[in-house]
N, C-alpha and C. Protein backbone atom coordinates (compact mmCIF):
# COMPACT_ATOMS: atom_id res chain seq x y z
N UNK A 1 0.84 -1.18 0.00
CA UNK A 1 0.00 0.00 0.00
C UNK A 1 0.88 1.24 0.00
N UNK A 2 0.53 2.20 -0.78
CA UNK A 2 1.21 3.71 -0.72
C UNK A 2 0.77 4.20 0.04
N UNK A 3 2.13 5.39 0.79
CA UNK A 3 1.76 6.45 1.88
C UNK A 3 2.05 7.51 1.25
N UNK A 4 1.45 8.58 1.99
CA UNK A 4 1.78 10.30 0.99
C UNK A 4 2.64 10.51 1.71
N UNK A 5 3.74 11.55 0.68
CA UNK A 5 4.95 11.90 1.49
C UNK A 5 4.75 13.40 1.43
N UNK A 6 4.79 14.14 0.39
CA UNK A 6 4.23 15.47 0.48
C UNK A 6 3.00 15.80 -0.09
N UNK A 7 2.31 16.74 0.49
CA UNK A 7 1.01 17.56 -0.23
C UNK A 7 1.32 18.20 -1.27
N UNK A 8 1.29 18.31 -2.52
CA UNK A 8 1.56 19.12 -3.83
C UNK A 8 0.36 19.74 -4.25
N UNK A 9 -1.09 18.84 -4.65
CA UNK A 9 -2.02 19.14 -5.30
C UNK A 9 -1.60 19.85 -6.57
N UNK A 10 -1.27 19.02 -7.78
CA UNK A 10 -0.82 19.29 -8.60
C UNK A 10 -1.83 19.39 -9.80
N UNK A 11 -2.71 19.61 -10.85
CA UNK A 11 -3.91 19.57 -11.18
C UNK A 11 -2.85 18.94 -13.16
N UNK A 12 -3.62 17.93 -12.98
CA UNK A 12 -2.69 16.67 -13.79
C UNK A 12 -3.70 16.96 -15.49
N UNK A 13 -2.64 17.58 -16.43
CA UNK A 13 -3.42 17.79 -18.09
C UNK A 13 -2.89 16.67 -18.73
N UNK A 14 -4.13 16.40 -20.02
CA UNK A 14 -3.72 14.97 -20.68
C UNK A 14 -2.63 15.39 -21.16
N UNK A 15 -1.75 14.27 -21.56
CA UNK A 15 -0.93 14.34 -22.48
C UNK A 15 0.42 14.62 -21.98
N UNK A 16 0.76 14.42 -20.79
CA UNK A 16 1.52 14.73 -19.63
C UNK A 16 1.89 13.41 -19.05
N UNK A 17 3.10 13.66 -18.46
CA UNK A 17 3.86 12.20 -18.07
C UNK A 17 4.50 12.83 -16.46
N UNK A 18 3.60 12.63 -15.52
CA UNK A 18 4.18 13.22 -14.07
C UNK A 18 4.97 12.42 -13.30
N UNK A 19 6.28 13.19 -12.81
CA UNK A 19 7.11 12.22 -11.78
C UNK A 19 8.08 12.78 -10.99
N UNK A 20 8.40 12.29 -10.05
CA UNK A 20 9.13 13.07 -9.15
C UNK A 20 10.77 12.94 -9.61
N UNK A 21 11.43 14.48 -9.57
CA UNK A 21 12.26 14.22 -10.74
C UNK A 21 13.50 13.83 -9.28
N UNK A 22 14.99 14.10 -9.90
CA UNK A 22 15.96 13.31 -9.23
C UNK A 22 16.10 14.72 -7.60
N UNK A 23 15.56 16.03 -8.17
CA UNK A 23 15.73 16.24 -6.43
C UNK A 23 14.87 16.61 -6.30
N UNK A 24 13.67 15.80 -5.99
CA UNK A 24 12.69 15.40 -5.02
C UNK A 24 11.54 16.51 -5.59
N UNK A 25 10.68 17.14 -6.93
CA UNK A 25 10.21 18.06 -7.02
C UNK A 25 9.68 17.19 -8.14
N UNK A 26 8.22 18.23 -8.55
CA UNK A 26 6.96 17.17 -9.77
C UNK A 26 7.64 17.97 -10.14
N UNK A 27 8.04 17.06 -11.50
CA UNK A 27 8.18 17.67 -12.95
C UNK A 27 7.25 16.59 -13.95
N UNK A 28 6.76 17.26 -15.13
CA UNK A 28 6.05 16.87 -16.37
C UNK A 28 7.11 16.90 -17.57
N UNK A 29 7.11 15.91 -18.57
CA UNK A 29 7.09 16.14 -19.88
C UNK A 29 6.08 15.24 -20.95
N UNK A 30 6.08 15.83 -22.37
CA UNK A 30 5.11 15.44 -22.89
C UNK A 30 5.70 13.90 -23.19
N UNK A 31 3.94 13.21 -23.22
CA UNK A 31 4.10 11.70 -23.85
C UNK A 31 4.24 11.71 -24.70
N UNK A 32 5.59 10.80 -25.35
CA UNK A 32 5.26 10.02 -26.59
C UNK A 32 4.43 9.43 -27.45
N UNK A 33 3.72 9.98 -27.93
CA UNK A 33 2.73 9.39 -28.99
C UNK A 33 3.03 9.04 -30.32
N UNK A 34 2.34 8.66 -31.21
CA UNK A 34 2.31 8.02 -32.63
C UNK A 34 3.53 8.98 -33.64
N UNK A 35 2.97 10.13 -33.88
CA UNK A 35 3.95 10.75 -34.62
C UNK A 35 4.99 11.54 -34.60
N UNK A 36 5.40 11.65 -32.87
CA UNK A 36 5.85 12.66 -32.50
C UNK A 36 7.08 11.83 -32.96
N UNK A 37 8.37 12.85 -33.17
CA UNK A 37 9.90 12.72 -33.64
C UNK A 37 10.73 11.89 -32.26
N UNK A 38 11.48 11.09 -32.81
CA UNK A 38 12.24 10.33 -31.59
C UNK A 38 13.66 11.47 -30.96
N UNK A 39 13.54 11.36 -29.72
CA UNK A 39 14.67 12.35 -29.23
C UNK A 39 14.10 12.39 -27.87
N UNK A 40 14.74 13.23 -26.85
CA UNK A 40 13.77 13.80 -25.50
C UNK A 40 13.21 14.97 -25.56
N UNK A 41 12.78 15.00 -24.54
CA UNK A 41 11.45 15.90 -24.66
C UNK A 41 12.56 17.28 -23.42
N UNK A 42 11.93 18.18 -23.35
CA UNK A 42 12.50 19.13 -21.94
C UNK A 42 11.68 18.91 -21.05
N UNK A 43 11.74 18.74 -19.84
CA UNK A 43 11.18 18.64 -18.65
C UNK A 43 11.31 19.78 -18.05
N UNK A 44 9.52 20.06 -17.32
CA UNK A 44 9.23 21.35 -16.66
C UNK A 44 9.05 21.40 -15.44
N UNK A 45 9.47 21.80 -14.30
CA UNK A 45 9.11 21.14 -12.94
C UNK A 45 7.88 22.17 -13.14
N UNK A 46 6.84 21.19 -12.46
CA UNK A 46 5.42 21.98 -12.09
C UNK A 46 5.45 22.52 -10.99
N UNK A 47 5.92 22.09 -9.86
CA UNK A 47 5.71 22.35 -8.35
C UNK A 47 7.29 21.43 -7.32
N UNK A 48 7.30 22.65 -6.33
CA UNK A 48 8.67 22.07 -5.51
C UNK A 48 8.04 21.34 -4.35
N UNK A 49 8.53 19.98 -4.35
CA UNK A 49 8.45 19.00 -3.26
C UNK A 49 9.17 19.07 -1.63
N UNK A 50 10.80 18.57 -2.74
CA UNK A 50 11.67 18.56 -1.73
C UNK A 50 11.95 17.76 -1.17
N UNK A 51 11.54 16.39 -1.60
CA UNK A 51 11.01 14.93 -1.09
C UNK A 51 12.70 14.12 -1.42
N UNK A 52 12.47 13.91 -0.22
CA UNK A 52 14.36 12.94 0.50
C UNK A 52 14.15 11.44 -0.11
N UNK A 53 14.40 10.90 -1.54
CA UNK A 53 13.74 9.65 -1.48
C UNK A 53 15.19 8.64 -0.82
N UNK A 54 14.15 7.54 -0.58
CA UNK A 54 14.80 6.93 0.26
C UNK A 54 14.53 5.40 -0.68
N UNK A 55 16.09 4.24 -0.13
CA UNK A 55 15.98 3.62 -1.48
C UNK A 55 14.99 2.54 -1.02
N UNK A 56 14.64 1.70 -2.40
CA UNK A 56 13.60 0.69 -2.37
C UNK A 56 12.21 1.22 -2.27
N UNK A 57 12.05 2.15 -2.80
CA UNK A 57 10.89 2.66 -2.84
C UNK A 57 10.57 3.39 -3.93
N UNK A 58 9.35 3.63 -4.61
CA UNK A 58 8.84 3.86 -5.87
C UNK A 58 8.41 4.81 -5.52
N UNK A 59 8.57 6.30 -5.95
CA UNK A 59 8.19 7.79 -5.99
C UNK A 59 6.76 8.00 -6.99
N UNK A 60 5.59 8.44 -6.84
CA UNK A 60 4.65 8.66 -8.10
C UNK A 60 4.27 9.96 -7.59
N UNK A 61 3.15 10.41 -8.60
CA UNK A 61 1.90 11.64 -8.70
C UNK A 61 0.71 10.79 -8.12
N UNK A 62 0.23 10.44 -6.92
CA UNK A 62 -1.44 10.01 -6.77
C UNK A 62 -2.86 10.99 -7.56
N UNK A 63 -2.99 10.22 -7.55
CA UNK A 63 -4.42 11.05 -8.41
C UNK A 63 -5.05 12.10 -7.39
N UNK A 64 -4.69 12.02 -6.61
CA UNK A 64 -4.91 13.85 -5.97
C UNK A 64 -3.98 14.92 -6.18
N UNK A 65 -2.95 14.65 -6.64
CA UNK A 65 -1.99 15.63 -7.10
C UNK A 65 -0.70 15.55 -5.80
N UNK A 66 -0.87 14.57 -4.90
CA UNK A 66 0.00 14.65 -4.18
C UNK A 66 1.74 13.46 -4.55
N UNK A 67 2.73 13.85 -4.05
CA UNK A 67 3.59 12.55 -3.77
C UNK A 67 3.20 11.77 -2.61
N UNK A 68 3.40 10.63 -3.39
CA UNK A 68 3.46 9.69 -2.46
C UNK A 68 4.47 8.45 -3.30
N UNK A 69 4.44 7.16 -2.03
CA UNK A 69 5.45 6.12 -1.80
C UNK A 69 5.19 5.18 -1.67
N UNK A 70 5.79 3.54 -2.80
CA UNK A 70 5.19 2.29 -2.35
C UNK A 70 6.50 1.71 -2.18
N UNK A 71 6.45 0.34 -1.05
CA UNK A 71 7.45 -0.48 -1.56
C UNK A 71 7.72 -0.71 -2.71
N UNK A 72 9.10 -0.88 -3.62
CA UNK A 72 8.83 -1.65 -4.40
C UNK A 72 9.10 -3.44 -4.16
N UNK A 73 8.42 -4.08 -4.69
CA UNK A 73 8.79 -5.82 -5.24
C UNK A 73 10.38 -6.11 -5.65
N UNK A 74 10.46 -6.71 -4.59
CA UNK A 74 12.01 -7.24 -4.98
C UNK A 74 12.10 -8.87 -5.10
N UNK A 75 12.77 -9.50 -6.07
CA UNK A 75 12.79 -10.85 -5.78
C UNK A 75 11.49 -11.80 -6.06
N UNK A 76 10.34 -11.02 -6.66
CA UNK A 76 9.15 -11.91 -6.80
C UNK A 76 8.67 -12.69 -6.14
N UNK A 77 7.95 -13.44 -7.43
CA UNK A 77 7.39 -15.09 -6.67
C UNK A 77 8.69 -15.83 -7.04
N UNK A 78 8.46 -16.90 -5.61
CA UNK A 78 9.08 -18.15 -6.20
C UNK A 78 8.40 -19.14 -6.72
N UNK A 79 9.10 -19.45 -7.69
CA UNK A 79 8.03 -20.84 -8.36
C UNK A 79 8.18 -22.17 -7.84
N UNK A 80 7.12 -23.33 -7.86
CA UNK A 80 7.07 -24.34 -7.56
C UNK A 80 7.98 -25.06 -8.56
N UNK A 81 8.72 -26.16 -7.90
CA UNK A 81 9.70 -26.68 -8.32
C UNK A 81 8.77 -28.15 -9.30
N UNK A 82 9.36 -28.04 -10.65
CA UNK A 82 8.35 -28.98 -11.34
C UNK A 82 8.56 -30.29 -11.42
N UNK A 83 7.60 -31.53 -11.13
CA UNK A 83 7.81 -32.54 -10.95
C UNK A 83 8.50 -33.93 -12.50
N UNK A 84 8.83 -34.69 -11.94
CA UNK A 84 9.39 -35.08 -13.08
C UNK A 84 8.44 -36.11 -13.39
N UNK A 85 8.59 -35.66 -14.89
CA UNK A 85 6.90 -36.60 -15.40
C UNK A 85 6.93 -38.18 -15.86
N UNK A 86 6.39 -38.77 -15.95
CA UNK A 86 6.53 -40.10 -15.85
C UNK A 86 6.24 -40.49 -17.55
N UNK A 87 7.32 -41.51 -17.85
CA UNK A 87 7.93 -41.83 -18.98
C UNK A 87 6.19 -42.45 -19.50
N UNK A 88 6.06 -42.05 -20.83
CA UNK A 88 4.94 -42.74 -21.79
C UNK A 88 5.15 -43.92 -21.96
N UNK A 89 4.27 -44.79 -21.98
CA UNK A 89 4.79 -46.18 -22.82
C UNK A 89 4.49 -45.94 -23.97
N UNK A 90 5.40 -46.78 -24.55
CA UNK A 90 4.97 -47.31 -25.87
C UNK A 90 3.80 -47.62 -26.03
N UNK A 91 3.07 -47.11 -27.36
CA UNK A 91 2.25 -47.93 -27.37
C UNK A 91 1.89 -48.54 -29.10
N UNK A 92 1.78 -49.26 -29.23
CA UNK A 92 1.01 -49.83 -30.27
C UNK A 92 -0.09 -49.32 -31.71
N UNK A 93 1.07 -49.24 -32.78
CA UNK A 93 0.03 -48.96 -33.59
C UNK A 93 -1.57 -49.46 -33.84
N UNK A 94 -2.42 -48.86 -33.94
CA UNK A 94 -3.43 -49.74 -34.04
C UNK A 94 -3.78 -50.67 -35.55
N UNK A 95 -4.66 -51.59 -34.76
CA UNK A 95 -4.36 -52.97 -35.72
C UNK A 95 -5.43 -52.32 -37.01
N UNK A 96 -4.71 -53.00 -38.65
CA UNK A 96 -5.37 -52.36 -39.56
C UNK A 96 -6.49 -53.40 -39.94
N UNK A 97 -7.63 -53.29 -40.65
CA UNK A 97 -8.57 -53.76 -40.92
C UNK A 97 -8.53 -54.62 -42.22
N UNK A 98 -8.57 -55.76 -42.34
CA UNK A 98 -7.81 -56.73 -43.33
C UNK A 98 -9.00 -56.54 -44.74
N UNK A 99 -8.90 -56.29 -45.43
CA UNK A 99 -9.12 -56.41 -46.76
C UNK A 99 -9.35 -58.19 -47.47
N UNK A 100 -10.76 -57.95 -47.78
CA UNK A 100 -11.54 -59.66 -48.23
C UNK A 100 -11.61 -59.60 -50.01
């Protein structure tokens, strides 16, 4: 489950890609879509945070406009170890139907 780390209330327009940039403040740049030219985009900080991230943890925009923080998943599932399957027999063509 995510906790909020700062109040921003940031008011989120389509076409916008929100995230907390490397010192701790929302910045936006535009999404990549269909025709746009390959290269980067400039990034605009919207609003100052100030947010200390701390590691193993995933920084977002919540849909209230605030930061907030989840664990992230380390190490997954483990999978069940698969059993070893038991050899087919042979079996037997089936018998053909004799011709009178």
């Amino acid at each position: 489950m995510a906790e909020k780390v700062a109040k921003v209330g940031v008011k989120k327009r389509a076409g916008y890609l929100y995230f907390v940039d490397r010192s701790g403040d929302v910045s936006r740049v535009e999404m990549a879509r269909g025709g746009r030219k390959k290269g980067r985009k400039r990034q605009e900080k919207v609003a100052k945070a100030g947010v200390k991230k701390a590691k193993g943890f995933l920084y977002f925009i919540d849909k209230s406009g605030d930061v907030s923080r989840a664990k992230m998943a380390r190490g997954g599932h483990r999978r069940k170890k698969k059993k070893a399957k038991k050899k087919a027999k042979k079996r037997r063509p089936a018998r053909r139907k004799r011709r009178r």
